[in-house]
C-alpha atoms as a PDB file:
ATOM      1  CA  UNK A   1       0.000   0.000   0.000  1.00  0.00           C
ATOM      2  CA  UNK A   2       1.403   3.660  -1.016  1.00  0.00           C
ATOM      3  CA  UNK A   3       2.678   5.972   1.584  1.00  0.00           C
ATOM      4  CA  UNK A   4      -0.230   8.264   0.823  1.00  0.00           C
ATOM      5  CA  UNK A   5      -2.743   5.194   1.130  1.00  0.00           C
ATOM      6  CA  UNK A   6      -0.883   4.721   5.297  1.00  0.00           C
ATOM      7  CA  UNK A   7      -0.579   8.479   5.334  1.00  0.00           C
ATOM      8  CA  UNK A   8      -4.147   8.402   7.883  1.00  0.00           C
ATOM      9  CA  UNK A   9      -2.351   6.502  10.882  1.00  0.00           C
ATOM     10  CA  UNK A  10      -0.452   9.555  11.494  1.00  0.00           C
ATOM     11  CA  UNK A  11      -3.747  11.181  12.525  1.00  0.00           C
ATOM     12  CA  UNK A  12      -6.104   8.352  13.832  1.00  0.00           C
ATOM     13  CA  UNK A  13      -7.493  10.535  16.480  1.00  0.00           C
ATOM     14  CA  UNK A  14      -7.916  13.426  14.517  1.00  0.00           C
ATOM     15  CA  UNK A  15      -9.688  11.225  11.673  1.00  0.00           C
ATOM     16  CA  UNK A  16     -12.097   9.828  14.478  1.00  0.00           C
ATOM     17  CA  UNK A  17     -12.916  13.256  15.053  1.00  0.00           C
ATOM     18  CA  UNK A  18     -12.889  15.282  11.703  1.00  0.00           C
ATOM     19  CA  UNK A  19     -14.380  12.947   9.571  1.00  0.00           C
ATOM     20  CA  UNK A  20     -18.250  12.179   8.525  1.00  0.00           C
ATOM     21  CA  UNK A  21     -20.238   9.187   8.942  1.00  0.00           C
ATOM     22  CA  UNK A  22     -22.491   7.374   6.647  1.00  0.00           C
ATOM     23  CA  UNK A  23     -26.325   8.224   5.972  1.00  0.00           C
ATOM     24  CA  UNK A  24     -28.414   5.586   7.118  1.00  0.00           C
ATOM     25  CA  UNK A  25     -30.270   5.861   4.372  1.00  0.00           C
ATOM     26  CA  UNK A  26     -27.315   4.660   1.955  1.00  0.00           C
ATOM     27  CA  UNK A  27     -26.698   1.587   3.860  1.00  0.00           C
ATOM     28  CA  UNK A  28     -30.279   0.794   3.903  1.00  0.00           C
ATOM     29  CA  UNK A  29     -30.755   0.539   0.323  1.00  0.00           C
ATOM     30  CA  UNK A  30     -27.444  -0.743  -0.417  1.00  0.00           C
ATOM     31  CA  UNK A  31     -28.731  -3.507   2.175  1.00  0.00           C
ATOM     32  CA  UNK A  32     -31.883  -3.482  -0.069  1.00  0.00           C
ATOM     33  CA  UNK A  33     -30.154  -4.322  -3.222  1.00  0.00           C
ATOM     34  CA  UNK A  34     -28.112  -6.865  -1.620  1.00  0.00           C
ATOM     35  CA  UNK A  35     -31.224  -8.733  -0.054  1.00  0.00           C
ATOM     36  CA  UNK A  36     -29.233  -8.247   3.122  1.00  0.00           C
ATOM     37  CA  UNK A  37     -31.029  -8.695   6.639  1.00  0.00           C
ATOM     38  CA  UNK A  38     -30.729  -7.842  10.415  1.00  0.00           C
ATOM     39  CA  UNK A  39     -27.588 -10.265  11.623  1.00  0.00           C
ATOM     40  CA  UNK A  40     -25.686 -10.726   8.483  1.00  0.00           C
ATOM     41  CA  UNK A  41     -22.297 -11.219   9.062  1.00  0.00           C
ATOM     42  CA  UNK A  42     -21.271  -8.577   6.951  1.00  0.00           C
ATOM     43  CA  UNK A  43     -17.194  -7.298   6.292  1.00  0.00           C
ATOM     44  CA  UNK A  44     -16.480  -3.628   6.524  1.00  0.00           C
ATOM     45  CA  UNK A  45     -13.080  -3.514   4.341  1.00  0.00           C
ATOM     46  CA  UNK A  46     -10.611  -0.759   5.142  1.00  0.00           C
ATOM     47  CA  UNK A  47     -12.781  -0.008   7.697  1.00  0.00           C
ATOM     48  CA  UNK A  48     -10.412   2.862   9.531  1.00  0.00           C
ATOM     49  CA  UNK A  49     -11.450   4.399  12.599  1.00  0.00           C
ATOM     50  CA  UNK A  50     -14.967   2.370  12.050  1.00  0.00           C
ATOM     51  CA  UNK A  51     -16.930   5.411  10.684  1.00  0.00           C
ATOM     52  CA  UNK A  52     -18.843   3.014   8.603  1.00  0.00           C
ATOM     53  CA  UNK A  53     -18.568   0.168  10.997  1.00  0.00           C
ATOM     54  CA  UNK A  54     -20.775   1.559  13.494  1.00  0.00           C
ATOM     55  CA  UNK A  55     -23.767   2.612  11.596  1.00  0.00           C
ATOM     56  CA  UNK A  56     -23.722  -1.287  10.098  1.00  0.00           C
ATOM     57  CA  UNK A  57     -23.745  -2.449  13.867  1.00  0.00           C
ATOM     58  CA  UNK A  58     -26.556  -0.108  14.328  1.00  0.00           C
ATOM     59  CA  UNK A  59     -28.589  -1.322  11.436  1.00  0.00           C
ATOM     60  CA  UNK A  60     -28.121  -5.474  13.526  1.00  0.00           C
ATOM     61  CA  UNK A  61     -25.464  -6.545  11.426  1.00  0.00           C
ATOM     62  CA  UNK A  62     -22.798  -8.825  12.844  1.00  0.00           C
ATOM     63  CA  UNK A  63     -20.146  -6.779  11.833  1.00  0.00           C
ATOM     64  CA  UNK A  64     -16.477  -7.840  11.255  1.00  0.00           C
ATOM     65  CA  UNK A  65     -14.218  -5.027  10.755  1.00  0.00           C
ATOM     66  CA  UNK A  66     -11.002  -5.543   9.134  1.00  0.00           C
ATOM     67  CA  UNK A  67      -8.028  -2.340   8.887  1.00  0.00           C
ATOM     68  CA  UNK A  68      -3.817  -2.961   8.101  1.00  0.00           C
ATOM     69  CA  UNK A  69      -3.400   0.324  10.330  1.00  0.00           C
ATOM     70  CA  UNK A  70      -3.154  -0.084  13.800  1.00  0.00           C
ATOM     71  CA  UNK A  71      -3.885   3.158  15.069  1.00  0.00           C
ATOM     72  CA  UNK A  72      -7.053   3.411  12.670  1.00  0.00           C
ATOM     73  CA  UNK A  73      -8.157  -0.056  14.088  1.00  0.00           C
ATOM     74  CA  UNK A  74      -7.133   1.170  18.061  1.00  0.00           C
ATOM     75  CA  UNK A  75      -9.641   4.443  17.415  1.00  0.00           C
ATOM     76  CA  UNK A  76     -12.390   1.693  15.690  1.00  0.00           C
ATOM     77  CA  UNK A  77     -12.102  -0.532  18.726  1.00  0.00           C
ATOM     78  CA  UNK A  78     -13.456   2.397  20.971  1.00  0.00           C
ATOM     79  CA  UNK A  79     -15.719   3.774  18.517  1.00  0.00           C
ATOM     80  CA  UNK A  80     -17.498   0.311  17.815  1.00  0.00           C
ATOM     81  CA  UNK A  81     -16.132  -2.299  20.573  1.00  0.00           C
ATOM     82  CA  UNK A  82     -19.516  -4.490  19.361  1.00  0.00           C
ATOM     83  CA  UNK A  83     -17.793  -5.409  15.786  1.00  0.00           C
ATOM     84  CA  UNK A  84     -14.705  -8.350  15.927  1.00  0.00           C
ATOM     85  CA  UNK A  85     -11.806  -5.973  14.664  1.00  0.00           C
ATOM     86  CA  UNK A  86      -9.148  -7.430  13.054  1.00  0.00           C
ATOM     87  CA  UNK A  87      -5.734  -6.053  11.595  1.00  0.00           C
ATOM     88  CA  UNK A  88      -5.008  -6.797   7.932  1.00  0.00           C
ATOM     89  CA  UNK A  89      -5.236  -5.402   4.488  1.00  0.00           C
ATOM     90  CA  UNK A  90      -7.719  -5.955   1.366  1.00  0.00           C
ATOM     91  CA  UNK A  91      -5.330  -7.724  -0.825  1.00  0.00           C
ATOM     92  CA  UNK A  92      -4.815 -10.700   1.950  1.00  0.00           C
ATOM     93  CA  UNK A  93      -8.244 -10.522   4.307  1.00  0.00           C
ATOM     94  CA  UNK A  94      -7.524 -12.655   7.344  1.00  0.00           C
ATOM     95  CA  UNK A  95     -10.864 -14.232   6.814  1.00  0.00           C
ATOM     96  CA  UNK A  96     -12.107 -17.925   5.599  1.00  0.00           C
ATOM     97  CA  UNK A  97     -13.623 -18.718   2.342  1.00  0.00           C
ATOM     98  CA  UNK A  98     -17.468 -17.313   2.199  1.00  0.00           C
ATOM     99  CA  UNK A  99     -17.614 -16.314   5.463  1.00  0.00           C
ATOM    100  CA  UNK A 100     -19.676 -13.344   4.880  1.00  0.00           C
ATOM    101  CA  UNK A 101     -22.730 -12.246   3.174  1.00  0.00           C
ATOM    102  CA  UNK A 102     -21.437  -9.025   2.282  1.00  0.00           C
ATOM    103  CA  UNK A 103     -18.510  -6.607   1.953  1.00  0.00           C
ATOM    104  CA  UNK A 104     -18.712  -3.012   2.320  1.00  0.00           C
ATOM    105  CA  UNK A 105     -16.027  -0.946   2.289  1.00  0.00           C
ATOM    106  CA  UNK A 106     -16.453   2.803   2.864  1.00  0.00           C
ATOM    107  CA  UNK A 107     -13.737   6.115   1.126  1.00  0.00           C
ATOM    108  CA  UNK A 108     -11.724   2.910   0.788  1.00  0.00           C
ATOM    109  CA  UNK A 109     -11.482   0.950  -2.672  1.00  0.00           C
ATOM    110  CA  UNK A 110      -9.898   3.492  -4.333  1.00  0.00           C
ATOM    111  CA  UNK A 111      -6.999   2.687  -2.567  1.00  0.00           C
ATOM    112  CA  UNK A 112      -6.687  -0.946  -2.716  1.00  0.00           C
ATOM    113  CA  UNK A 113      -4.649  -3.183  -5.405  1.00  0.00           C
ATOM    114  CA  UNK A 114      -7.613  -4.213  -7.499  1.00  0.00           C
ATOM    115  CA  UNK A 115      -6.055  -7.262  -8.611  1.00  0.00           C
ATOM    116  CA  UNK A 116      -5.645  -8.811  -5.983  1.00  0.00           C
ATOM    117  CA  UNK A 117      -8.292  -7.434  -3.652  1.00  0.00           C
ATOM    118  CA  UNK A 118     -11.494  -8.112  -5.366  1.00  0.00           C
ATOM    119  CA  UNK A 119     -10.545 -12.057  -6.193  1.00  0.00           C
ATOM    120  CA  UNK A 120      -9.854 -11.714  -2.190  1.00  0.00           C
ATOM    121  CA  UNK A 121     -13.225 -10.212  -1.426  1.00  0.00           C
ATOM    122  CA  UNK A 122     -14.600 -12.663  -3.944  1.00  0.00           C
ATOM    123  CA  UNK A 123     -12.997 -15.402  -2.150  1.00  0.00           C
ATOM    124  CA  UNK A 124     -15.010 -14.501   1.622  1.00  0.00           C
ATOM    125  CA  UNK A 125     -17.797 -13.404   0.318  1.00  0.00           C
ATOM    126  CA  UNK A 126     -20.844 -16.243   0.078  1.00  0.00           C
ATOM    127  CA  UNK A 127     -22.005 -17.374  -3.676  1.00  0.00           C
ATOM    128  CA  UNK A 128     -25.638 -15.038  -3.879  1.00  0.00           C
ATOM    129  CA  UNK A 129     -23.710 -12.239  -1.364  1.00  0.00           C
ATOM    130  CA  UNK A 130     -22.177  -8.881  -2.779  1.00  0.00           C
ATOM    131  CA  UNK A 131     -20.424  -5.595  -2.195  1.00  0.00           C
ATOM    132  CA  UNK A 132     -21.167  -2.381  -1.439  1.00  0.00           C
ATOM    133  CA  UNK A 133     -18.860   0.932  -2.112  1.00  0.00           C
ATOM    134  CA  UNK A 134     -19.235   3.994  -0.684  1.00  0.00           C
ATOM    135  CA  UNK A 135     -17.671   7.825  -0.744  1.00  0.00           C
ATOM    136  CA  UNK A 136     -18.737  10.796   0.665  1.00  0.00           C
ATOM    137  CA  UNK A 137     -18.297  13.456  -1.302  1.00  0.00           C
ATOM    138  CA  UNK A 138     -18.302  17.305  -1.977  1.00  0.00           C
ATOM    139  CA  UNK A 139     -21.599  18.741  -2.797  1.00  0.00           C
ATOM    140  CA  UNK A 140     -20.832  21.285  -6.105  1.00  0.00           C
ATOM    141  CA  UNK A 141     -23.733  23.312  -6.185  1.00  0.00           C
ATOM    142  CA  UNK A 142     -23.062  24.490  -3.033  1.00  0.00           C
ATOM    143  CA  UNK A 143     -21.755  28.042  -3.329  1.00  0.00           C
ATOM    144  CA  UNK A 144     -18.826  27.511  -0.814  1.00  0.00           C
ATOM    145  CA  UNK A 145     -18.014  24.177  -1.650  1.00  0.00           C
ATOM    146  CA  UNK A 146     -17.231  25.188  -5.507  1.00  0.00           C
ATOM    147  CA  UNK A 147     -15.251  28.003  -4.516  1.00  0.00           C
ATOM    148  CA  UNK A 148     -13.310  25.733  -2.341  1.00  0.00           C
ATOM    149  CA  UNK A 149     -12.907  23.201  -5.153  1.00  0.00           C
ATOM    150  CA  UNK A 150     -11.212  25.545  -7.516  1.00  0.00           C
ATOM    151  CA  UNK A 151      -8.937  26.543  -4.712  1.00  0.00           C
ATOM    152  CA  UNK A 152      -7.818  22.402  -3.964  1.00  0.00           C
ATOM    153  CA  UNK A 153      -8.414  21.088  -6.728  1.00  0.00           C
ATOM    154  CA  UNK A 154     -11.599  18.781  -6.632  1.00  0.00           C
ATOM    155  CA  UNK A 155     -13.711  20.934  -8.976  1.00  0.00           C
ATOM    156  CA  UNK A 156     -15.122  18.802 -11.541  1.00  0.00           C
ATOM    157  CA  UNK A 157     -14.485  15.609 -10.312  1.00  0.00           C
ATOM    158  CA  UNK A 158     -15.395  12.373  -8.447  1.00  0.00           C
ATOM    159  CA  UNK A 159     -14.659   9.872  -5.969  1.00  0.00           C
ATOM    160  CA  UNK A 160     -14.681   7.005  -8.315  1.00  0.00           C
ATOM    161  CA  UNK A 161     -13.598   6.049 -12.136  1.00  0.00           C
ATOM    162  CA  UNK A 162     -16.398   3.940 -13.926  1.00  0.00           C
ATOM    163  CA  UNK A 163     -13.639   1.839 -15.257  1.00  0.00           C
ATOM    164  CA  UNK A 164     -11.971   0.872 -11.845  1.00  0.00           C
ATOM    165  CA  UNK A 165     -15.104  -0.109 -10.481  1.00  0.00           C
ATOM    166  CA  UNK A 166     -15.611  -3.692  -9.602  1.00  0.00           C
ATOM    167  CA  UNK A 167     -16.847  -6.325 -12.488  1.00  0.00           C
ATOM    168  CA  UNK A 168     -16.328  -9.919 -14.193  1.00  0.00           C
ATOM    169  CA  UNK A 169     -15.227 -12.145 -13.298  1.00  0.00           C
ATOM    170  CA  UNK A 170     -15.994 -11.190  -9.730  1.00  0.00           C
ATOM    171  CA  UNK A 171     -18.680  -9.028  -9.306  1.00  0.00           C
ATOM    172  CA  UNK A 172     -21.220  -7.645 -11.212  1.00  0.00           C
ATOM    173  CA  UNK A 173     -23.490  -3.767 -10.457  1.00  0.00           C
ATOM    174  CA  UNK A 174     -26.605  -3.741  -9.471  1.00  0.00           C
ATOM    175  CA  UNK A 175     -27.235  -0.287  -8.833  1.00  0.00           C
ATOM    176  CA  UNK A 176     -26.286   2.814  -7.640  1.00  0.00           C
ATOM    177  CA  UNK A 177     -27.877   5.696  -5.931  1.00  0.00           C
ATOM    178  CA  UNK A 178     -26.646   9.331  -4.402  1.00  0.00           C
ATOM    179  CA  UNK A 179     -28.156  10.426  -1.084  1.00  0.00           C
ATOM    180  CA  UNK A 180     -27.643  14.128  -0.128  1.00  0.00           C
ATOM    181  CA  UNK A 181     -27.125  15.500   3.411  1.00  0.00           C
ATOM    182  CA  UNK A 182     -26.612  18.537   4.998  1.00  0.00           C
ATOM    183  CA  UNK A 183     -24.790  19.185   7.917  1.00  0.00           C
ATOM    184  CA  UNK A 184     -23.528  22.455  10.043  1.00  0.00           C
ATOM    185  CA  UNK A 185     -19.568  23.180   9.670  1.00  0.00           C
ATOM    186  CA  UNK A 186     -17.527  26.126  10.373  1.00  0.00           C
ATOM    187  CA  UNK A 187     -14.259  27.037   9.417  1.00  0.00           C
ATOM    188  CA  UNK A 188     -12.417  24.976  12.118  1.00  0.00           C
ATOM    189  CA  UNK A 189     -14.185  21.973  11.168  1.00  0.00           C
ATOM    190  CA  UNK A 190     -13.548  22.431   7.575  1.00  0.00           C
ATOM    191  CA  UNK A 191     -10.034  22.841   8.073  1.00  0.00           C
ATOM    192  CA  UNK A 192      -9.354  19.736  10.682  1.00  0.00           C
ATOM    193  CA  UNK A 193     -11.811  17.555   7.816  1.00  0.00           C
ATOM    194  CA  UNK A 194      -9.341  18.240   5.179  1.00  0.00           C
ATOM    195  CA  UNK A 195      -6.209  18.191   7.367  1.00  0.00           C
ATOM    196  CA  UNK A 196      -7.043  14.526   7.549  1.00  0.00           C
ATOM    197  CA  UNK A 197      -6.712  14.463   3.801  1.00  0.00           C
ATOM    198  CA  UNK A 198      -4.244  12.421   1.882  1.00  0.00           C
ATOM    199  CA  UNK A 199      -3.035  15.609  -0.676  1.00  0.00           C
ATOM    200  CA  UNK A 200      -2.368  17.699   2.894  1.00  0.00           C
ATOM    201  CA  UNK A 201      -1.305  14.783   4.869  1.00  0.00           C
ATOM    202  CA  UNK A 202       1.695  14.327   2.260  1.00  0.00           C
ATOM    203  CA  UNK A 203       1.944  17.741   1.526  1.00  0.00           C
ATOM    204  CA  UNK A 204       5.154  19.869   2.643  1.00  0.00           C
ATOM    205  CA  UNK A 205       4.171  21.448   5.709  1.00  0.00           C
ATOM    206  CA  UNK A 206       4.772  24.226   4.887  1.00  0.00           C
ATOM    207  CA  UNK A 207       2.721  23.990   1.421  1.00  0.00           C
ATOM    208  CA  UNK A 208      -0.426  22.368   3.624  1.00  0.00           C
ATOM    209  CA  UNK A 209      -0.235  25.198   6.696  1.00  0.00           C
ATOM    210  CA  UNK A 210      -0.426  27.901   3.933  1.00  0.00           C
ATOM    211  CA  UNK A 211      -3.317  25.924   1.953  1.00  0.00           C
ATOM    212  CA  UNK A 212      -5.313  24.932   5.086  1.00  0.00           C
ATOM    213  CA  UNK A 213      -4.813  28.772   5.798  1.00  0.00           C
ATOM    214  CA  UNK A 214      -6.261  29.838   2.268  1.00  0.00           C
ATOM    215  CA  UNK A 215      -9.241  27.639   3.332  1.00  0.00           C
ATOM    216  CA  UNK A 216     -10.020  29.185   6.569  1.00  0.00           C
ATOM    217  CA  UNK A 217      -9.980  32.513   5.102  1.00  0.00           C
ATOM    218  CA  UNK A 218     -12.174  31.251   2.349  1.00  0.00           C
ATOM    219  CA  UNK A 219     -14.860  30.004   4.796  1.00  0.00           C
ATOM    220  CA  UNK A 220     -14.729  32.555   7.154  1.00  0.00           C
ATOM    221  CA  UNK A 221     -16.095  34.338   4.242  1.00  0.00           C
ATOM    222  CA  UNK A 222     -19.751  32.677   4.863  1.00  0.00           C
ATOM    223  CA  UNK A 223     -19.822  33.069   8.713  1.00  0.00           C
ATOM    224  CA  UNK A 224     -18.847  31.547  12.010  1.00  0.00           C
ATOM    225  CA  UNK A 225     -20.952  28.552  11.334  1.00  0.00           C
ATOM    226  CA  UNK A 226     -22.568  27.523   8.215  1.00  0.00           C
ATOM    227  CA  UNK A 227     -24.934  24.577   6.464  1.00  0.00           C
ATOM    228  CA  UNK A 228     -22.725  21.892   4.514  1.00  0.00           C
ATOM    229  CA  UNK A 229     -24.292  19.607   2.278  1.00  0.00           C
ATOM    230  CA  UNK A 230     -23.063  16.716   1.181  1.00  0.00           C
ATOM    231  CA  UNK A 231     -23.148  13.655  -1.413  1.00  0.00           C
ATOM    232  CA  UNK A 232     -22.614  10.219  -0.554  1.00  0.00           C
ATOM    233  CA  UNK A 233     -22.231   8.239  -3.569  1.00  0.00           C
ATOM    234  CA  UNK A 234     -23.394   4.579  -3.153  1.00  0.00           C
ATOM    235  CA  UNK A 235     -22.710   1.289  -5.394  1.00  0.00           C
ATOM    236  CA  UNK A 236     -24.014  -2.406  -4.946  1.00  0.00           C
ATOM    237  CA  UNK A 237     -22.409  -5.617  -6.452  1.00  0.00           C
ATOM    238  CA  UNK A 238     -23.135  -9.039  -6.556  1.00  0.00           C
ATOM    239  CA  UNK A 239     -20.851 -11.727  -6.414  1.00  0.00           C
ATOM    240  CA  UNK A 240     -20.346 -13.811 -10.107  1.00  0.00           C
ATOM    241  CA  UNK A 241     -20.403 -17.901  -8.743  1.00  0.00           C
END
């Protein structure tokens, strides 16, 4: 895994705190598609500091969380002590074969090794089971939000490529879906989300004190506290026997 990929363990507790959770109503109609039910044993795949972990524990899902960083999986193990948490990476899952009905795996697939991590999720998920994919995401048509994407660089573009996206001989889409949210934020909150970035995290510091600056004074610009909408972009699989 690439430096920028690890580059989150330096900031595990920041992470925990900066970061958003998933809608409910994503993982409800991913479980939909998936024909999933309260007390699936379900895999949360990169799972972090168990952001997505703990709304799947919420939803009754035996939840098994697995995370190769150790100080992302330390914050998870306080943040959802009801899922089994276990240290190791997508491309070699310390599970058995078809031991879960589903995998999700939450602002996470874009940084596995494809190659070998979907024959691996293939491999413990159950024949007639599947996968779900998630990213939050910036919300464009807020006014702030595409200011602040022509000042870092987001404008324009998405979480995902439609060609890196699971398919044969392992899985195959079955839908997808984009649930909006909106939130309160404020300039500090905007600037310790994004300080928990990859681009900033491997930034020069001096490069990311004088961005995360140019952000702050950007924000500041619509008030001490302010709505924040956002997109969570949502994909369901299912696994090819």
């Amino acid at each position: 895994m690439s430096d920028r990929a690890r580059s989150f363990e330096s900031v595990a507790a920041e992470y925990e705190r900066h970061r958003p959770g998933y809608p409910e109503d994503a993982l409800r109609w991913a479980a939909e598609q998936l024909g999933l039910d309260p007390g699936a044993r379900v895999l949360d795949i990169g799972a972090g500091t168990g952001k997505l972990t703990r709304r799947l524990v919420s939803l009754g899902f035996d939840v098994v969380a697995v995370e190769p960083g150790a100080p992302m999986l330390a914050q998870l193990c306080v943040a959802a002590p009801e899922a089994e948490a276990i240290e190791g990476p997508a491309e070699a899952i310390p599970l058995p074969d078809q031991s879960v009905e589903a995998g999700f795996a939450g602002q996470a697939f874009h940084w596995f090794d494809r190659p070998r991590a979907l024959p691996e999720l293939h491999r413990v998920i159950k024949p007639g089971g599947g996968l779900v994919l998630l990213w939050n995401w910036w919300h464009e048509r807020d006014p702030l939000q595409r200011e602040l994407g022509e000042l870092i660089g987001y404008a324009g573009h998405e979480p995902y490529r439609n060609e890196e996206l699971p398919g044969e001989p392992w899985f195959r889409e079955v839908g997808r879906t984009v649930v909006e949210t909106l939130e309160e934020s404020s300039p500090d909150a905007l600037v310790g989300y994004l300080s928990t970035a990859s681009a900033f995290l491997t930034a020069e510091p001096e490069e990311r004190e004088e961005s995360l600056r140019a952000v702050h004074e950007l924000a500041s610009r619509y008030g001490e506290r302010f709505p924040l909408p956002r997109l969570t972009y949502v994909f369901a699989f299912e696994r090819l026997s």
